[in-house]
C-alpha atoms as a PDB file:
ATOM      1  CA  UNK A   1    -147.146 118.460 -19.924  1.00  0.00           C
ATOM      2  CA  UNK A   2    -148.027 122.277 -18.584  1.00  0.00           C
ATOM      3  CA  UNK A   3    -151.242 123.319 -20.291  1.00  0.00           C
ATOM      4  CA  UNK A   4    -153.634 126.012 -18.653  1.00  0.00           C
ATOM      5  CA  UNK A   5    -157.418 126.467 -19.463  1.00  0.00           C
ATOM      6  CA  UNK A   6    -159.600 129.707 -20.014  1.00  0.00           C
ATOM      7  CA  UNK A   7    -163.248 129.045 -19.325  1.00  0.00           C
ATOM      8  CA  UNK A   8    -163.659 132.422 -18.447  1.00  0.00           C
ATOM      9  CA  UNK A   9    -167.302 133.234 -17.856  1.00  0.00           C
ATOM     10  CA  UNK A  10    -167.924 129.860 -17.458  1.00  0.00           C
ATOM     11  CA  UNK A  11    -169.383 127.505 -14.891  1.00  0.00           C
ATOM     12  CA  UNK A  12    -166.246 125.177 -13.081  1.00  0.00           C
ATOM     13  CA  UNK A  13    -162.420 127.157 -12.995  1.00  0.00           C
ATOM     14  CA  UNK A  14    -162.277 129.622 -15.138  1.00  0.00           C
ATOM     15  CA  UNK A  15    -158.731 129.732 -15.634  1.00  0.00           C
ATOM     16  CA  UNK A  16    -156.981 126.040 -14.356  1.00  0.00           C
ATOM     17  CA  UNK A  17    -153.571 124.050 -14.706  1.00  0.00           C
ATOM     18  CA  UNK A  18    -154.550 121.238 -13.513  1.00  0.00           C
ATOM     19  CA  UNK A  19    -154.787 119.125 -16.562  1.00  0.00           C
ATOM     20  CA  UNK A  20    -156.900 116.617 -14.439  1.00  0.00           C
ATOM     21  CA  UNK A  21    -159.748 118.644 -14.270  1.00  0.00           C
ATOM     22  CA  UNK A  22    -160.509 119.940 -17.825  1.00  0.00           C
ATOM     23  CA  UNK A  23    -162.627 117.185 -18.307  1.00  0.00           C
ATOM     24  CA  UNK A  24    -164.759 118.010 -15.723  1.00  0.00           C
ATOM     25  CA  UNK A  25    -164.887 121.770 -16.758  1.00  0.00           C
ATOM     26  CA  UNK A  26    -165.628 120.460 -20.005  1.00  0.00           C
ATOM     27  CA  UNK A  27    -168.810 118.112 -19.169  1.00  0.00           C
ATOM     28  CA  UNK A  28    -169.884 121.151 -16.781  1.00  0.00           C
ATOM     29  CA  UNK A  29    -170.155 123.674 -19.619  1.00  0.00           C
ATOM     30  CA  UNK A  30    -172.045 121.068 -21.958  1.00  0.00           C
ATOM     31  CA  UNK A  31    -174.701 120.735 -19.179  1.00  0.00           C
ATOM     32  CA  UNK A  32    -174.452 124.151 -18.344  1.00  0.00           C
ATOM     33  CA  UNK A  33    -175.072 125.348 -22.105  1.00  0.00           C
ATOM     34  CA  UNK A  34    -177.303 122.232 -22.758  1.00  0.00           C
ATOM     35  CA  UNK A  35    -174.910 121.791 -25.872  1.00  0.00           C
ATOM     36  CA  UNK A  36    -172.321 119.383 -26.981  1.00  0.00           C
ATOM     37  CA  UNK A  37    -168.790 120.793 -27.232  1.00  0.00           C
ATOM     38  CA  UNK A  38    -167.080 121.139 -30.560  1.00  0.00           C
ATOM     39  CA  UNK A  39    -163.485 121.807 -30.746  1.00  0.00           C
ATOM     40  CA  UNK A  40    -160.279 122.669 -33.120  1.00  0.00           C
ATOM     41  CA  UNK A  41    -157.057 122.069 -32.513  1.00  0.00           C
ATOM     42  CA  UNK A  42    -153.550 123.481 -34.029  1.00  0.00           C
ATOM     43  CA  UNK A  43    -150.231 124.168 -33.624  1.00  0.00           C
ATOM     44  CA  UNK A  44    -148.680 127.749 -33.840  1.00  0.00           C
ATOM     45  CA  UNK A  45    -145.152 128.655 -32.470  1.00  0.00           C
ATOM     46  CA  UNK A  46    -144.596 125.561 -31.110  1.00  0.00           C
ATOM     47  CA  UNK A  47    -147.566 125.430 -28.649  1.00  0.00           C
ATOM     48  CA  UNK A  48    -150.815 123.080 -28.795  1.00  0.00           C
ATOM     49  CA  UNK A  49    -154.067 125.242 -28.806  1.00  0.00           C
ATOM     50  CA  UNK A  50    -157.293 123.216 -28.706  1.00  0.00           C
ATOM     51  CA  UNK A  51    -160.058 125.736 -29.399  1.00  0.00           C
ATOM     52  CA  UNK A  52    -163.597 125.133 -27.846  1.00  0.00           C
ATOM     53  CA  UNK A  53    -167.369 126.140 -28.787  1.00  0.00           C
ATOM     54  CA  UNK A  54    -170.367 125.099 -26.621  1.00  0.00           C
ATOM     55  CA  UNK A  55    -173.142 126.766 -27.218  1.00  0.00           C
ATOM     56  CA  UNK A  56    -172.265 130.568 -27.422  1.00  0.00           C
ATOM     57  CA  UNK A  57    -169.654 129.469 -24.905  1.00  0.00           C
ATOM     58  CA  UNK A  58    -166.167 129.871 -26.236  1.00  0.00           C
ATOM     59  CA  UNK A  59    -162.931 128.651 -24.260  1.00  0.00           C
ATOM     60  CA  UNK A  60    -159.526 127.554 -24.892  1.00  0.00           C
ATOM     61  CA  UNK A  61    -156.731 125.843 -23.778  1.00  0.00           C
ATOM     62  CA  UNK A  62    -152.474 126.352 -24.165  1.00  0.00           C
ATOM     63  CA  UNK A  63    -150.332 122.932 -24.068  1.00  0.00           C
ATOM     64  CA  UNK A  64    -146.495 123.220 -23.753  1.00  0.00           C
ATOM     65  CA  UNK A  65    -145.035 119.556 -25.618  1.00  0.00           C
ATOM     66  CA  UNK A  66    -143.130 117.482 -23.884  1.00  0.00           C
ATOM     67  CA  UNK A  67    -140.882 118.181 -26.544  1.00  0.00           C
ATOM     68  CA  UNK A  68    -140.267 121.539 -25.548  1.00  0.00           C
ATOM     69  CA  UNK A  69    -139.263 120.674 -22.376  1.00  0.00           C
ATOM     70  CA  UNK A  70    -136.499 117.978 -23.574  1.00  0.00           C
ATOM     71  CA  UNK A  71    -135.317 120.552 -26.127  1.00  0.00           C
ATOM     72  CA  UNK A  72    -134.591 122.955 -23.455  1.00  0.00           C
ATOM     73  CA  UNK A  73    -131.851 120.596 -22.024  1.00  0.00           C
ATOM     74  CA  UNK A  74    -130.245 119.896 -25.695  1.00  0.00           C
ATOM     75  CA  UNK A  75    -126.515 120.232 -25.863  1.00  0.00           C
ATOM     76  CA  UNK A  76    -127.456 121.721 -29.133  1.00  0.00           C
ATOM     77  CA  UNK A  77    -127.999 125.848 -28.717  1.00  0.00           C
ATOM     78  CA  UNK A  78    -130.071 126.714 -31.625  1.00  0.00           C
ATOM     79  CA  UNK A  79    -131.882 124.130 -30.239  1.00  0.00           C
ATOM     80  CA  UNK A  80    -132.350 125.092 -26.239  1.00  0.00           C
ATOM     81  CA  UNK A  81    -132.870 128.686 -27.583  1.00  0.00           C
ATOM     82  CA  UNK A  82    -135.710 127.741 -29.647  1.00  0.00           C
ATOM     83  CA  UNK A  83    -137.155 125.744 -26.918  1.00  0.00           C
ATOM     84  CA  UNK A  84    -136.782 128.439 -24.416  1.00  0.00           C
ATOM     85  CA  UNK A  85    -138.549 131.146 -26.372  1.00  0.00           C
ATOM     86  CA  UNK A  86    -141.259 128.612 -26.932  1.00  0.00           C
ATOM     87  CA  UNK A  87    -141.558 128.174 -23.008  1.00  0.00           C
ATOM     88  CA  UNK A  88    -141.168 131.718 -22.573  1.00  0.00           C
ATOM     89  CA  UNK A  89    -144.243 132.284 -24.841  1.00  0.00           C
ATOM     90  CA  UNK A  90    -146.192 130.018 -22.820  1.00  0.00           C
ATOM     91  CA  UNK A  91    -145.690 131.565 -19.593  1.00  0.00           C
ATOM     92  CA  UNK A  92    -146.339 135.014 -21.207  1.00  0.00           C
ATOM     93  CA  UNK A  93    -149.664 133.658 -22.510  1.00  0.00           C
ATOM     94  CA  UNK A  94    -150.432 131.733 -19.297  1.00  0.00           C
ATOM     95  CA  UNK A  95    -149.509 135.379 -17.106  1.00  0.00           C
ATOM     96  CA  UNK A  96    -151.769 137.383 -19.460  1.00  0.00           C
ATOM     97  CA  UNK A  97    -154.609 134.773 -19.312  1.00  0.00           C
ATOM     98  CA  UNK A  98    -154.506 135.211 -15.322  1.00  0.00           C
ATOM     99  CA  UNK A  99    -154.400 138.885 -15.138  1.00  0.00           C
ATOM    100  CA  UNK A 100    -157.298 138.603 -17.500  1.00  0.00           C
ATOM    101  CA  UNK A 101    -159.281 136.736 -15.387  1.00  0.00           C
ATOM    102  CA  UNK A 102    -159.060 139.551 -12.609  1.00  0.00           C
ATOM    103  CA  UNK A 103    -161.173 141.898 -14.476  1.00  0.00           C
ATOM    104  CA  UNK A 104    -165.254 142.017 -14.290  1.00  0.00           C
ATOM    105  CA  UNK A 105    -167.405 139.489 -16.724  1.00  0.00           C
ATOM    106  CA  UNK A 106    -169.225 141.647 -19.187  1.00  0.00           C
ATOM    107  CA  UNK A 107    -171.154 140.740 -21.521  1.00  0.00           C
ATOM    108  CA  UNK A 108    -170.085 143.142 -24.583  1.00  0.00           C
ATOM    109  CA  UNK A 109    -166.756 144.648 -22.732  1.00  0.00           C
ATOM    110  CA  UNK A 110    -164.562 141.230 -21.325  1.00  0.00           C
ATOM    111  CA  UNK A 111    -166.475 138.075 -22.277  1.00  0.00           C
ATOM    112  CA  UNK A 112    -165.788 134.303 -22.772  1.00  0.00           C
ATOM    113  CA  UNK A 113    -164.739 135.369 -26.776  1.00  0.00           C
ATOM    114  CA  UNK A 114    -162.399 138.376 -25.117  1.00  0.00           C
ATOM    115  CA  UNK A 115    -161.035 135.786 -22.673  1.00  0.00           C
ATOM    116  CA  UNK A 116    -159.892 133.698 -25.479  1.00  0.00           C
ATOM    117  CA  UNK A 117    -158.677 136.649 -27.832  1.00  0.00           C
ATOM    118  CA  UNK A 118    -156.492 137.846 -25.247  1.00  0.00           C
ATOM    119  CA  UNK A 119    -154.777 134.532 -25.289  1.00  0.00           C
ATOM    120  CA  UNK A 120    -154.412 134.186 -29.177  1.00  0.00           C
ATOM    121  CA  UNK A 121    -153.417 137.951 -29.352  1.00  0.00           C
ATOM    122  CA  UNK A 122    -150.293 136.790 -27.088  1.00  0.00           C
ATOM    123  CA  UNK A 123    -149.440 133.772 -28.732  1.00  0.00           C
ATOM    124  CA  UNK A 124    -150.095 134.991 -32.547  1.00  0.00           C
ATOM    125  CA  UNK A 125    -151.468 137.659 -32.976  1.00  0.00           C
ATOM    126  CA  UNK A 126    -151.593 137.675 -36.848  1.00  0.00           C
ATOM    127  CA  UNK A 127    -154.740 134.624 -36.254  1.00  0.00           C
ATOM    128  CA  UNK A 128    -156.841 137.811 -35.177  1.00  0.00           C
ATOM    129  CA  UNK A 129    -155.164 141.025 -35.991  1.00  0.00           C
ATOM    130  CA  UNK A 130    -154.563 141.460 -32.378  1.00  0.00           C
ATOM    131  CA  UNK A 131    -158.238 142.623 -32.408  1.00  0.00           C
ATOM    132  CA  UNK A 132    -160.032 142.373 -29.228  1.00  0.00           C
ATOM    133  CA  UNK A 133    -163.647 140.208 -29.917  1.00  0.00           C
ATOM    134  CA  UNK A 134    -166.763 140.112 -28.588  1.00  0.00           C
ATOM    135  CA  UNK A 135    -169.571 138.273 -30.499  1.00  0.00           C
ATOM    136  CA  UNK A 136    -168.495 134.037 -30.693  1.00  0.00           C
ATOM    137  CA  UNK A 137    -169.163 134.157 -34.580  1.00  0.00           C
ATOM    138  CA  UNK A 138    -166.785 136.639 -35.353  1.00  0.00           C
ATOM    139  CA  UNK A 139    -164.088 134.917 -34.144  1.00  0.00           C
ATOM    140  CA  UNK A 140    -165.486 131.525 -35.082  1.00  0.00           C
ATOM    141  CA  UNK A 141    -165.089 132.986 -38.648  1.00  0.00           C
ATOM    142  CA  UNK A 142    -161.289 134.211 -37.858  1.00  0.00           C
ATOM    143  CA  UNK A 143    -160.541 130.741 -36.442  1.00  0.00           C
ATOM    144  CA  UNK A 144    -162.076 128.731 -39.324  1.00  0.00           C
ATOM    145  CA  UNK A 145    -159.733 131.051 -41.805  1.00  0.00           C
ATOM    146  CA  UNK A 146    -157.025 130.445 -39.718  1.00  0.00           C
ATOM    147  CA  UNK A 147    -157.274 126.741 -39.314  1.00  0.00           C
ATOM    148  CA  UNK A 148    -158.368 126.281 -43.022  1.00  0.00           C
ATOM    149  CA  UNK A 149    -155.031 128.265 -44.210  1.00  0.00           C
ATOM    150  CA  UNK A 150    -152.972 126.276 -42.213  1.00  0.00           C
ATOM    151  CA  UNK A 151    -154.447 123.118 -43.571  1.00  0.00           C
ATOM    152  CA  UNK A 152    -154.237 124.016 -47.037  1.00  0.00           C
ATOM    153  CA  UNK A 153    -150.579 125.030 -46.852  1.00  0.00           C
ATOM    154  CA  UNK A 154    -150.001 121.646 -44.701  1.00  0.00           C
ATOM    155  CA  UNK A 155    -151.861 119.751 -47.704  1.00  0.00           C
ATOM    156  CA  UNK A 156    -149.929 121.581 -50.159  1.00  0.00           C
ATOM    157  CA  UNK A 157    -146.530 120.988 -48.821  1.00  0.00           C
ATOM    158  CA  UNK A 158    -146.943 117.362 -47.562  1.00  0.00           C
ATOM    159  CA  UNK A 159    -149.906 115.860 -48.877  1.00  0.00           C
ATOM    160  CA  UNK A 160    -151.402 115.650 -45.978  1.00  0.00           C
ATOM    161  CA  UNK A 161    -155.170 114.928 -45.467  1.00  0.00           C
ATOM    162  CA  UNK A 162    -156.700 116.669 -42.926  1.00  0.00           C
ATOM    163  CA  UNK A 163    -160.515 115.945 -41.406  1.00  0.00           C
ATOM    164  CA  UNK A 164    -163.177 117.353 -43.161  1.00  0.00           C
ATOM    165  CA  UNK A 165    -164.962 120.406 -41.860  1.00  0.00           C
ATOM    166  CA  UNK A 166    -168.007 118.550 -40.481  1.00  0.00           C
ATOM    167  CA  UNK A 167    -165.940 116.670 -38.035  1.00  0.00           C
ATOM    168  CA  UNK A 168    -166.857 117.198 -34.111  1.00  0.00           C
ATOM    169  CA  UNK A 169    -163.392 117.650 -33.424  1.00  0.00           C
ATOM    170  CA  UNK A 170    -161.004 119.487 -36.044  1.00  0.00           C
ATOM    171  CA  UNK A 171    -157.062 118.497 -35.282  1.00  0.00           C
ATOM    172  CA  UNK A 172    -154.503 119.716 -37.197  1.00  0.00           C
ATOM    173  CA  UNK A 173    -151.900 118.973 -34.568  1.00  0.00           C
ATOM    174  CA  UNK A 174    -150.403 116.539 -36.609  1.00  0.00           C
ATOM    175  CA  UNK A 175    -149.564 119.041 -38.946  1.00  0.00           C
ATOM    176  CA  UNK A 176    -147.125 121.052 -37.089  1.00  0.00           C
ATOM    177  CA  UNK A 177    -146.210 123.579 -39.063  1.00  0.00           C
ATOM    178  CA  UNK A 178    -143.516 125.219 -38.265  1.00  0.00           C
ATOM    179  CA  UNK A 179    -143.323 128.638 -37.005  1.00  0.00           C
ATOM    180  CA  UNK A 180    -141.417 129.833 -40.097  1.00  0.00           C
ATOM    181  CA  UNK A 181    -143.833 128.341 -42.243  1.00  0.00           C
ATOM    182  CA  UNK A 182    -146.837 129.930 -40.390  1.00  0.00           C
ATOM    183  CA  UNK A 183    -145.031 133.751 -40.501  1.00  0.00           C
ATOM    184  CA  UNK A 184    -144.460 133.053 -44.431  1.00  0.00           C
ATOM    185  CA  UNK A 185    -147.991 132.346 -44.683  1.00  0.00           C
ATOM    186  CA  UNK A 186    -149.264 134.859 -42.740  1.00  0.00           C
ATOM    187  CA  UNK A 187    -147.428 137.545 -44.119  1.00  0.00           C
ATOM    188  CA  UNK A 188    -149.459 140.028 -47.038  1.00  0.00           C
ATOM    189  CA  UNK A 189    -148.156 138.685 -50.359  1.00  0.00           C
ATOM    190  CA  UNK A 190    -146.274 141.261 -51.951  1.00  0.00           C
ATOM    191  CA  UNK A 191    -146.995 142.939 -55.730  1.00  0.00           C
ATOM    192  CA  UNK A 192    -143.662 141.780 -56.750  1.00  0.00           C
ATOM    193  CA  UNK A 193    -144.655 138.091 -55.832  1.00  0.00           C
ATOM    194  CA  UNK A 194    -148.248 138.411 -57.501  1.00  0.00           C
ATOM    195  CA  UNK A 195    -146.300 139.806 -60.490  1.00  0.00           C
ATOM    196  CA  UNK A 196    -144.175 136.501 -60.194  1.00  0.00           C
ATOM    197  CA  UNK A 197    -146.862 134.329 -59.432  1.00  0.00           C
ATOM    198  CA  UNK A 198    -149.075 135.102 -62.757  1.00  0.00           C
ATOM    199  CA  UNK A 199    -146.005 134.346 -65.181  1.00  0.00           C
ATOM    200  CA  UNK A 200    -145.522 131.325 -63.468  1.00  0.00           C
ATOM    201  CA  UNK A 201    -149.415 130.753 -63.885  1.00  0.00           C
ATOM    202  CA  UNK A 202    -148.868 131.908 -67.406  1.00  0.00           C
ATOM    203  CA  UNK A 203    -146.281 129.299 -67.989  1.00  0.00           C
ATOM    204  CA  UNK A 204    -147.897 126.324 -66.628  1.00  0.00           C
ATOM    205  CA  UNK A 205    -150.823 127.289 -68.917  1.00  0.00           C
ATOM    206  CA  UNK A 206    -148.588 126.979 -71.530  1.00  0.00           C
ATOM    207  CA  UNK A 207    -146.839 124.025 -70.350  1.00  0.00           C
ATOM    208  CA  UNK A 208    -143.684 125.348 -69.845  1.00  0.00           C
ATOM    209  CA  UNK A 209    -143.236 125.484 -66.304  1.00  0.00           C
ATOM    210  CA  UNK A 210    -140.477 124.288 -64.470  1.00  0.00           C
ATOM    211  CA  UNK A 211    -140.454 121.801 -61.525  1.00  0.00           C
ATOM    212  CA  UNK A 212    -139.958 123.088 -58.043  1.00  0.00           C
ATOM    213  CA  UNK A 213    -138.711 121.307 -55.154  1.00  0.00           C
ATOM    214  CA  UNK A 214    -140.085 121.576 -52.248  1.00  0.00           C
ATOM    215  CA  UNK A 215    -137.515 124.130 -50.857  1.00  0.00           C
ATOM    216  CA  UNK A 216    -138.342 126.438 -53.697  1.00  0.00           C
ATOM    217  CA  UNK A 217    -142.151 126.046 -52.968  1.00  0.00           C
ATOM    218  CA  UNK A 218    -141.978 126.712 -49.245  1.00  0.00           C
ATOM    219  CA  UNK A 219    -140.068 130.260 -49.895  1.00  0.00           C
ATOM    220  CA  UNK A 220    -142.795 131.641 -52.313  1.00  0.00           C
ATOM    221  CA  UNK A 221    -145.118 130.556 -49.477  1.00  0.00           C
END
């Protein structure tokens, strides 16, 4: 499966492909940073992030699925299109992560937190705003929204139980949203859909709401 990983800043690679050795980049931050790593992990427009914190250390790494790649053979065309902009995406985010990694380490201009924005800003850049970060909390605080969101709408549509927040490791892979969902979600809610949203509330109050399917629910989303 491709995957690349941005440890810009970092000790080991700072920018790899070699799937083999994020392991070892991984145990060589926690040593380096005398901290144990914490990640999150999510899917968004088809692509696997895993998003790491060690320390004040942040890095993160870009999976392609192996369902990607077998979708990109389909007979089907809606299909192979689909797959092929997902790919595409990939090796846009994977290009901008290297030219990235060209530039001088600063501590408040290009940082580890920069490194990492750059990649999100590529791949979605609704998670951030496309803003450019510098201080690890800040985006911590963007990610958390982000991941939270996503598993609230994933609860909401599917019932799906997610891991709490006090877990190590946070994956919401298993979610998979799709990228239609994600846009509907991210997207400012309009006054006319607040306006339709408190007479429904209105309604239910007074018992008279009507069932939805699930169809119905994921459009107002």
């Amino acid at each position: 499966m491709p995957s690349f990983l941005v440890n810009y800043g970092g000790p080991a690679p700072q920018l790899s492909t070699n799937s083999h050795s994020f392991p070892e980049t991984l145990k060589a931050c926690e040593k380096f940073y005398h901290s144990q790593i914490k990640s999150s992990a999510f899917t968004v427009n088809g692509l696997d992030i895993t998003y790491y914190q060690v320390g004040i250390h942040r890095m993160i790494k870009v999976d392609l699925p192996e369902q990607v790649l077998e979708d990109m053979k389909s007979k089907d065309s809606a299909t192979k299109k689909k797959a092929l902009e997902t790919r595409k995406l990939f090796d846009k985010a994977k290009s901008h992560a290297s030219d990235f990694n060209t530039k001088d380490y600063k501590l408040l201009g290009n940082n580890c937190v920069s490194a990492v924005a750059n990649v999100l800003n590529i791949i979605e850049p609704r998670i951030l705003g496309g803003a450019h970060k510098i201080i690890p909390q800040v985006l911590d605080d963007n990610m958390d929204a982000a991941l939270k969101l996503d598993e609230q709408v994933d609860s909401m549509l599917r019932g799906t139980m997610l891991p709490q927040q006090n877990k190590q490791h946070k994956d919401y892979t298993h979610a998979h949203l799709s990228s239609e969902i994600w846009a509907q979600v991210m997207t400012p809610v309009s006054p006319q859909h607040q306006k339709d949203l408190k007479q429904e509330l209105q309604k239910s109050k007074q018992g008279k709401i009507e069932p939805q399917s699930e169809n119905d629910m994921t459009h107002k989303l």
